[in-house]
Protein backbone atom coordinates (compact mmCIF):
# COMPACT_ATOMS: atom_id res chain seq x y z
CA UNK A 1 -5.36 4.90 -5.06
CA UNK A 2 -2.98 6.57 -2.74
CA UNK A 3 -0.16 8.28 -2.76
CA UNK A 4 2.41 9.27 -1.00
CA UNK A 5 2.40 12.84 -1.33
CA UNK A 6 -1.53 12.81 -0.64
CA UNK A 7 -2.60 15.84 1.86
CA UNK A 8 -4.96 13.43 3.36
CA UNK A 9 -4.41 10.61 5.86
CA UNK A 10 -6.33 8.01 3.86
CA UNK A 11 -8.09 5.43 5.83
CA UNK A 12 -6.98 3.06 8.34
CA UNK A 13 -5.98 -0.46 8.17
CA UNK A 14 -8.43 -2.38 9.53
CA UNK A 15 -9.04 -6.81 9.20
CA UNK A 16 -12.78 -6.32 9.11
CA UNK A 17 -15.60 -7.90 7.05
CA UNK A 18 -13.93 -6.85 3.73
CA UNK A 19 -11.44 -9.31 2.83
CA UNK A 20 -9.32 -7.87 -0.03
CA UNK A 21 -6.79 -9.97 -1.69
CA UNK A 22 -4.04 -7.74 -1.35
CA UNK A 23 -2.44 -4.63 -2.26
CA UNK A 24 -1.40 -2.80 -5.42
CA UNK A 25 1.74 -1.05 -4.54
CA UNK A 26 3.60 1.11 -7.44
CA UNK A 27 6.24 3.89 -7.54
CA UNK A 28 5.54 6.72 -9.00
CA UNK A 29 9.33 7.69 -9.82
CA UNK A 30 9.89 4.78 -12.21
CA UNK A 31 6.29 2.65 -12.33
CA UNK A 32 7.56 -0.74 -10.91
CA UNK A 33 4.98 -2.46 -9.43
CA UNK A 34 3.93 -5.52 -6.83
CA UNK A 35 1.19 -7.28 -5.49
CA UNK A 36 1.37 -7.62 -1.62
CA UNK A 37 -0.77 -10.74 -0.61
CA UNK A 38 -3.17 -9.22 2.37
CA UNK A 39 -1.24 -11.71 5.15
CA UNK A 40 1.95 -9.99 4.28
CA UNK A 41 -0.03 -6.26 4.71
CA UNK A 42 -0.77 -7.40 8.03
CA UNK A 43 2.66 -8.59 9.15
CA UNK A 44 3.87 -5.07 7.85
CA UNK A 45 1.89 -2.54 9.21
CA UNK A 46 -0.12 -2.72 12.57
CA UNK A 47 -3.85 -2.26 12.69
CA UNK A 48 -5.00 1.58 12.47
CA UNK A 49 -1.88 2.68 9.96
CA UNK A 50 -3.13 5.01 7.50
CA UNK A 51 -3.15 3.95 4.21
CA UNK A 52 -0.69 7.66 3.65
CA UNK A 53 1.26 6.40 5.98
CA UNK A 54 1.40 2.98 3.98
CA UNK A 55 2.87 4.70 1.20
CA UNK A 56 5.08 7.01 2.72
CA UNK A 57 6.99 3.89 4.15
CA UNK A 58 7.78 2.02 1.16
CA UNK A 59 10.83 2.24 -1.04
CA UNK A 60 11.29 0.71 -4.51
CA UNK A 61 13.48 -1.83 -4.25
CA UNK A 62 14.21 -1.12 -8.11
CA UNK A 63 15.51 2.64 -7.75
CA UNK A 64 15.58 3.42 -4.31
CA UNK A 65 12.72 6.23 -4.13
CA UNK A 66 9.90 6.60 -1.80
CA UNK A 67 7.60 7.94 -3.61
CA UNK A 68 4.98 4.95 -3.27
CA UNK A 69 1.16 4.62 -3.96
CA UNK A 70 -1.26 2.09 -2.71
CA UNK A 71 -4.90 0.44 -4.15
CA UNK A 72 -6.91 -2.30 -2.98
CA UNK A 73 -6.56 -5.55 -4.88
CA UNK A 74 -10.03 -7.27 -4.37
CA UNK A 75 -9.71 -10.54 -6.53
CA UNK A 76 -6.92 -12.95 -6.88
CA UNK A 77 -4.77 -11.84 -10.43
């Protein structure tokens, strides 16, 4: 999981031989949460973008904060 207040950069986004189903992303003001199907992650954010800086960038579309966090979904829901 990552935050967006995380003091680390996290890891960059990358299409390689993982192929992850998507991503978890939650905010951590009032809990609402998505899943972001990988094909949208990659129409979002270029190759390279931290995963901080993934997190940093989103705002809930429920109360307005950025205060996001990010996890790898693996499987299909």
């Amino acid at each position: 999981m990552v935050y967006w207040n995380d003091k680390g950069r996290g890891i960059p986004l990358t299409n390689g031989p993982c192929n992850p189903y998507g991503l978890y992303i939650s905010c951590e003001a009032c809990k609402h949460s998505t899943l972001m199907v990988w094909a949208d992650v990659l129409n979002r954010w270029p190759l390279g973008t931290f995963s901080r800086d993934m997190a940093r960038s989103l705002k809930c579309s429920q109360c307005g904060e950025r205060q996001g966090s990010i996890m790898v979904a693996a499987q299909t829901p």
